[in-house]
Protein backbone atom coordinates (compact mmCIF):
# COMPACT_ATOMS: atom_id res chain seq x y z
CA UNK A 1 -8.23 1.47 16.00
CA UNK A 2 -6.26 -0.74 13.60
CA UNK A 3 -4.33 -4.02 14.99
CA UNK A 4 -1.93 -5.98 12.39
CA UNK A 5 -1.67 -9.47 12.73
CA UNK A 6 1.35 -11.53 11.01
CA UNK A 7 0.44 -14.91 9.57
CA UNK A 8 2.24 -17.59 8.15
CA UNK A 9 0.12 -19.82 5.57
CA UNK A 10 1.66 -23.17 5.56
CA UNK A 11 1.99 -25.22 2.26
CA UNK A 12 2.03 -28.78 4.15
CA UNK A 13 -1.66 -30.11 4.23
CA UNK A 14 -0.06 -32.35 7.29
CA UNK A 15 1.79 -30.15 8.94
CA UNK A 16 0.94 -29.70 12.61
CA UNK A 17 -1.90 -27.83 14.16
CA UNK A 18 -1.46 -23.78 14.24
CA UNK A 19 -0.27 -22.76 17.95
CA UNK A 20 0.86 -19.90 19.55
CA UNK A 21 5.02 -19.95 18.94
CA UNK A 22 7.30 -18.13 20.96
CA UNK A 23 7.94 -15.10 18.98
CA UNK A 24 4.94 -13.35 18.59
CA UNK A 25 6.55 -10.91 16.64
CA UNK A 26 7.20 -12.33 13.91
CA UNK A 27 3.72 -13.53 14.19
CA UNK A 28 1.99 -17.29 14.01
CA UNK A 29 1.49 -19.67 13.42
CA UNK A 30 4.72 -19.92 12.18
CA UNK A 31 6.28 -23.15 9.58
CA UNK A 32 9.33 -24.70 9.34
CA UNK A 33 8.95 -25.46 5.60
CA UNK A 34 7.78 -23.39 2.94
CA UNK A 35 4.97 -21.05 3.27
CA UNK A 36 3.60 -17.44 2.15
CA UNK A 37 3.89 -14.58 5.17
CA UNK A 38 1.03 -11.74 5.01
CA UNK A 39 -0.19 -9.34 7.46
CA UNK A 40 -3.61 -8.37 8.24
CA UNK A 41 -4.27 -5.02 9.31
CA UNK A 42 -8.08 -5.31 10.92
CA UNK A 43 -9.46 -1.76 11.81
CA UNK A 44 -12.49 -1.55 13.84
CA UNK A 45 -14.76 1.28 14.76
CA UNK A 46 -16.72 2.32 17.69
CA UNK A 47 -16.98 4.01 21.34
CA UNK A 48 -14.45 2.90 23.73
CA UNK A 49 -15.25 0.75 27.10
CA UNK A 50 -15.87 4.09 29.50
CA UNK A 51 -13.80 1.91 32.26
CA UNK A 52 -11.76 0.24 30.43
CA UNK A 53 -10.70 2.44 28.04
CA UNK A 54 -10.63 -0.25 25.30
CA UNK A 55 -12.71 0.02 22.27
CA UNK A 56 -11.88 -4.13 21.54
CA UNK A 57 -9.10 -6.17 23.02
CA UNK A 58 -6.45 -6.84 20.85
CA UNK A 59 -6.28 -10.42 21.74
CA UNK A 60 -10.02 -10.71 20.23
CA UNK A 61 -9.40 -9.78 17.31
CA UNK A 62 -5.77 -11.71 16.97
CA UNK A 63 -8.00 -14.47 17.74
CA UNK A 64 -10.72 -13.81 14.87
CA UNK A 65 -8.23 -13.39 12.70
CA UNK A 66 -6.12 -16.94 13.23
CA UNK A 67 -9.61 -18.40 14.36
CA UNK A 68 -11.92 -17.50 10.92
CA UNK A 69 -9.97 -15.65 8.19
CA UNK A 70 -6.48 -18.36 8.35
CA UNK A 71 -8.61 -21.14 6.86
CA UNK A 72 -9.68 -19.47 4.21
CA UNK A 73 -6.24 -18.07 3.15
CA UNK A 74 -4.55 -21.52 3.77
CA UNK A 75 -7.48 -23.44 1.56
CA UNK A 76 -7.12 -20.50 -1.28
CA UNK A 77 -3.41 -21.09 -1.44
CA UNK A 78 -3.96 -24.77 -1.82
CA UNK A 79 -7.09 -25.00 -4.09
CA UNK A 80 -6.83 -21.85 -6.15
CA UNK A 81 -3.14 -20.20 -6.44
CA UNK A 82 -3.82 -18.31 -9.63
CA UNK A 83 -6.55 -16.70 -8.31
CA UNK A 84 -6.98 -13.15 -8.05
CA UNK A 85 -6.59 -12.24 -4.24
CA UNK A 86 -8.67 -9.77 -4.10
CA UNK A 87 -11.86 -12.22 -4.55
CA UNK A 88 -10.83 -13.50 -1.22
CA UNK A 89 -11.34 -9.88 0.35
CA UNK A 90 -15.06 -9.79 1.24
CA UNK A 91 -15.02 -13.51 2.76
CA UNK A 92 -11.93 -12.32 4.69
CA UNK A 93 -13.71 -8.92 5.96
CA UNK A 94 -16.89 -11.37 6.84
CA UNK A 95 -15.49 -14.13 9.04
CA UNK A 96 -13.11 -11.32 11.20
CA UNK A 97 -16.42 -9.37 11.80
CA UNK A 98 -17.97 -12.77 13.12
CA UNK A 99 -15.98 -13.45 15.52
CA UNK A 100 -15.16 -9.46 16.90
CA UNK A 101 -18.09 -7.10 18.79
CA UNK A 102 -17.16 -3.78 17.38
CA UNK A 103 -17.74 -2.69 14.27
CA UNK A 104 -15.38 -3.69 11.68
CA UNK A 105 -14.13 -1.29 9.16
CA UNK A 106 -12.02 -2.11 6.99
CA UNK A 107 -9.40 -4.79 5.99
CA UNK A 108 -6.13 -4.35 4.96
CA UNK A 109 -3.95 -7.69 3.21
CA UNK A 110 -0.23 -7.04 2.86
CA UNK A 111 1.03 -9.73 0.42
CA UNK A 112 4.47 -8.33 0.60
CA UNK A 113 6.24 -4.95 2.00
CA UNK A 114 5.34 -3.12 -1.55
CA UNK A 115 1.71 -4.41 -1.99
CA UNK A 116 -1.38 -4.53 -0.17
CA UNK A 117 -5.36 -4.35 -1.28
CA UNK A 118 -7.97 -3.47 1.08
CA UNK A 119 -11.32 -3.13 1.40
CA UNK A 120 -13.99 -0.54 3.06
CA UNK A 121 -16.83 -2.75 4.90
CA UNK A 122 -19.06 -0.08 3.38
CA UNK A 123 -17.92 -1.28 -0.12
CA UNK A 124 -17.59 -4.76 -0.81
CA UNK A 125 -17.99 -4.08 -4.59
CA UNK A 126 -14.49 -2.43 -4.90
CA UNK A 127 -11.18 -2.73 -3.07
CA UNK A 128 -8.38 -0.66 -3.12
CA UNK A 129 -4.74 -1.69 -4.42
CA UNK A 130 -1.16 -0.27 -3.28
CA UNK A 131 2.03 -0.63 -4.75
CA UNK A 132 5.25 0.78 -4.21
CA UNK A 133 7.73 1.28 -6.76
CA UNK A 134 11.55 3.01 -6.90
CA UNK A 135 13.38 5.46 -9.31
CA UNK A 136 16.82 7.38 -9.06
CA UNK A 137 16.59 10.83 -10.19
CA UNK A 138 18.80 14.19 -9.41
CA UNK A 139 17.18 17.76 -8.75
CA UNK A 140 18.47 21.21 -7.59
CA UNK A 141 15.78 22.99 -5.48
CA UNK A 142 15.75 26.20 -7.36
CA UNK A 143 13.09 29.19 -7.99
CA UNK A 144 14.14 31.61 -10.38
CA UNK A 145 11.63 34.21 -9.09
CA UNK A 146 13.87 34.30 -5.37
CA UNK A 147 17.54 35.89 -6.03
CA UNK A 148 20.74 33.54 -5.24
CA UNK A 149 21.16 34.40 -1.94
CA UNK A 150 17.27 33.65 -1.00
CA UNK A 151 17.58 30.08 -2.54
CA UNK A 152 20.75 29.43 -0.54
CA UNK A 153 18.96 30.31 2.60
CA UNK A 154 15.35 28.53 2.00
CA UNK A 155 16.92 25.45 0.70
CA UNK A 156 20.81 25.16 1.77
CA UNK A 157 22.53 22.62 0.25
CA UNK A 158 19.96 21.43 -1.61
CA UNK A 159 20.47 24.97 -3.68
CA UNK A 160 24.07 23.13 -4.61
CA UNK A 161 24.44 24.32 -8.41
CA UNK A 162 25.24 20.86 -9.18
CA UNK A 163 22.28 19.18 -8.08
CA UNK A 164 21.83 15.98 -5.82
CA UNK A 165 20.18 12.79 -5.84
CA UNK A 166 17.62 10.62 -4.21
CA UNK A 167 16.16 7.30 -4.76
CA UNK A 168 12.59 7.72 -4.23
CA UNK A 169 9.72 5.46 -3.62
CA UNK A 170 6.29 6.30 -5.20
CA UNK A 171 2.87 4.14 -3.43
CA UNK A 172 0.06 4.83 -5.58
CA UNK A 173 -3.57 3.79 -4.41
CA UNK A 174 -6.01 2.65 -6.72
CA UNK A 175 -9.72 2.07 -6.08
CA UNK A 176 -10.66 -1.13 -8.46
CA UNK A 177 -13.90 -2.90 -9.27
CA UNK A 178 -13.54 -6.20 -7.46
CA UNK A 179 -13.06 -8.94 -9.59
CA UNK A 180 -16.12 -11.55 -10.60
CA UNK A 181 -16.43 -15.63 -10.70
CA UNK A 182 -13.76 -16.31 -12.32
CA UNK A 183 -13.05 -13.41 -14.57
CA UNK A 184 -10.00 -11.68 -14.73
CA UNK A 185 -9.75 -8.72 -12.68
CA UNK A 186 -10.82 -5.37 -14.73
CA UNK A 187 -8.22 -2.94 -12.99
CA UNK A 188 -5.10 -5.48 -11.23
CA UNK A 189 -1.43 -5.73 -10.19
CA UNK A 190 -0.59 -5.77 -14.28
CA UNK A 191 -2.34 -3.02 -15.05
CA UNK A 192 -0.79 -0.85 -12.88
CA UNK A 193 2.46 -1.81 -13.20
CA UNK A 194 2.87 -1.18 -16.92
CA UNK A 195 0.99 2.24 -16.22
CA UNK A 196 3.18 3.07 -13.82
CA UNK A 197 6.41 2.17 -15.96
CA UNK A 198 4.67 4.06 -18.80
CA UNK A 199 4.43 7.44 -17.18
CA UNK A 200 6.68 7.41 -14.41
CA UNK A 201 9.33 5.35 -13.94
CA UNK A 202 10.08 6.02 -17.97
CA UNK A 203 10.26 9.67 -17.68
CA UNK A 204 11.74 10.11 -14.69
CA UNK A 205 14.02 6.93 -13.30
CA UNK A 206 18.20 8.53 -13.81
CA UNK A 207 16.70 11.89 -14.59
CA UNK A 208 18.14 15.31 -13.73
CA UNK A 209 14.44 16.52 -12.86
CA UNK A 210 15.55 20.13 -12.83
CA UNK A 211 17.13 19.87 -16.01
CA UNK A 212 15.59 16.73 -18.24
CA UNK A 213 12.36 16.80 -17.93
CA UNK A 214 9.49 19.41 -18.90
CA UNK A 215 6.88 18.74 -16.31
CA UNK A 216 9.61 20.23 -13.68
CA UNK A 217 10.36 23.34 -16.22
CA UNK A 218 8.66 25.89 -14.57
CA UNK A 219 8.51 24.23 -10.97
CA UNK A 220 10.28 23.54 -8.30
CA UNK A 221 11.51 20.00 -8.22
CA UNK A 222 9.92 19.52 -4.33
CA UNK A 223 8.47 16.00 -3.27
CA UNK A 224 5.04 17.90 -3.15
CA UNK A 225 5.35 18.94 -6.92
CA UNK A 226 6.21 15.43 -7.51
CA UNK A 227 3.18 13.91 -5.69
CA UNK A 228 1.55 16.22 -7.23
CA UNK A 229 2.89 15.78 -11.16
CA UNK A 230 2.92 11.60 -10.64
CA UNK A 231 -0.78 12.09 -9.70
CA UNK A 232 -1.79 14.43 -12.65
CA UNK A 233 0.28 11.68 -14.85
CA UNK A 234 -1.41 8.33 -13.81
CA UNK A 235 -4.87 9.79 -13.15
CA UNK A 236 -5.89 9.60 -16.52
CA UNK A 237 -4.32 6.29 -17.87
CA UNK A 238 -5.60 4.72 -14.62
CA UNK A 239 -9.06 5.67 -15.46
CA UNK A 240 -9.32 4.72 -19.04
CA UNK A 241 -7.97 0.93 -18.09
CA UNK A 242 -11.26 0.92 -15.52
CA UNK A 243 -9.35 2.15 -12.24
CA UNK A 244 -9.57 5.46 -9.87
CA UNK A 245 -6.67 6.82 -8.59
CA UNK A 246 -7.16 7.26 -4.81
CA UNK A 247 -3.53 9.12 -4.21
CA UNK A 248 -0.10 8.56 -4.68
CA UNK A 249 2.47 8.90 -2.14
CA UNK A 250 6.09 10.08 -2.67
CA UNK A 251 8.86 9.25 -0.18
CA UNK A 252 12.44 11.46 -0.72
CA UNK A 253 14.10 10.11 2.07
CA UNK A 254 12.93 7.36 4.63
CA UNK A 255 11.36 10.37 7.21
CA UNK A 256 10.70 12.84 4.34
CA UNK A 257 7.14 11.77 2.14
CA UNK A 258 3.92 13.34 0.74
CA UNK A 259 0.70 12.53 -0.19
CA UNK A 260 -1.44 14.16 -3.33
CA UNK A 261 -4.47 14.89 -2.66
CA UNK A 262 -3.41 14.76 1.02
């Protein structure tokens, strides 16, 4: 099972003790002044209670999370900003285990909406980076092997001869060495960023898919092709700047995504 827990790590070294605020959804503690939000997905693994029903409470491991892994996030903001988060991964993945019975998993750290590393308990040599980025592109869903009339039906108005458009959002998922003392990390947020704007976002951000670009030539323009052709495009690069492409994740709409390899 996986629990999220929402965190604000205050900036004020004399701000008041953390306690439980009124709006737990938003998560706590909370500050009034300025501070850096994160969630912390914490998935553990095991048998459940055969009363109960409950593998762990939840309230456990909300506790173990504000109890063991807040300090450390609240002394790396304030001794070592410019340090690669990721270093702070297997320390964080340690002190939740401490204070939880069941096994721990895996950790998840969302920095913001569009990035998150995590790492495997089984692993604590690599950890695995998401990001999201955007790009605006037109396609007509078209096969030229299926006759007019079988296009119209399979894909309605998406057949329209004039094509539509979507703003899509690509994650892509990248296994990276973790980074060491105090050397910069060999596969990071950089790197993939200028990889992805290199053979993505370049060739296909205010495209006509259908029409401008060859990797959609011969094949239908579906968000599984895409998945598919982002994947084949990044897996490369990715490897030869130290990095392993896990999978990457198209969305079309907000209810409408896939996932290569899946």
């Amino acid at each position: 099972m996986t629990r999220t827990v929402r965190l604000m790590v205050g900036l004020d070294r004399d701000r008041e003790p953390a306690r439980e605020g009124e709006n737990t959804f938003a998560g706590w503690p909370t500050v009034d002044g300025l501070g850096m939000f994160c969630e912390l997905d914490i998935t553990c693994r095991g048998l459940p209670d055969p009363v109960t029903g409950y593998l762990v409470n939840i309230a456990e491991i909300d506790a173990a999370v504000r109890t063991h892994a807040l300090p450390l996030l609240e002394r790396g903001v304030m001794t070592a900003p410019g340090r690669s988060p990721a270093m702070l991964l297997p320390d964080l993945l340690n002190a939740v285990q401490r204070g939880l019975r069941p096994t721990v998993a895996g950790l998840r750290w969302r920095l913001s909406p569009y990035h998150s590393i995590a790492m495997d308990a089984a692993d604590n040599a690599h950890y695995l980076l998401r990001e999201t980025f955007e790009f605006a592109a037109a396609h007509r869903l078209h096969c030229a092997d299926l006759s007019d009339e079988e296009n119209r039906r399979i894909f309605g108005k998406c057949n329209n001869p004039s094509g539509h458009g979507h703003n899509y959002r690509i994650e892509v998922a990248v296994k990276a060495p973790l980074p060491s003392g105090g050397m910069p990390a060999p596969f990071g947020v950089r790197h993939l960023e200028r990889l992805v704007h290199e053979q993505i976002l370049r060739r296909f951000d205010h495209r006509n898919l259908s029409i401008d670009t060859p990797e959609f030539a011969s094949i239908n323009s579906s968000v599984e092709n895409i998945a598919r052709v982002c994947h084949d495009l990044l897996r490369e690069p990715i490897a030869q700047a130290g990095g392993e492409l896990r999978h990457v994740t198209v969305w079309e709409t907000e209810k409408t995504c896939c996932t290569y390899p899946g």
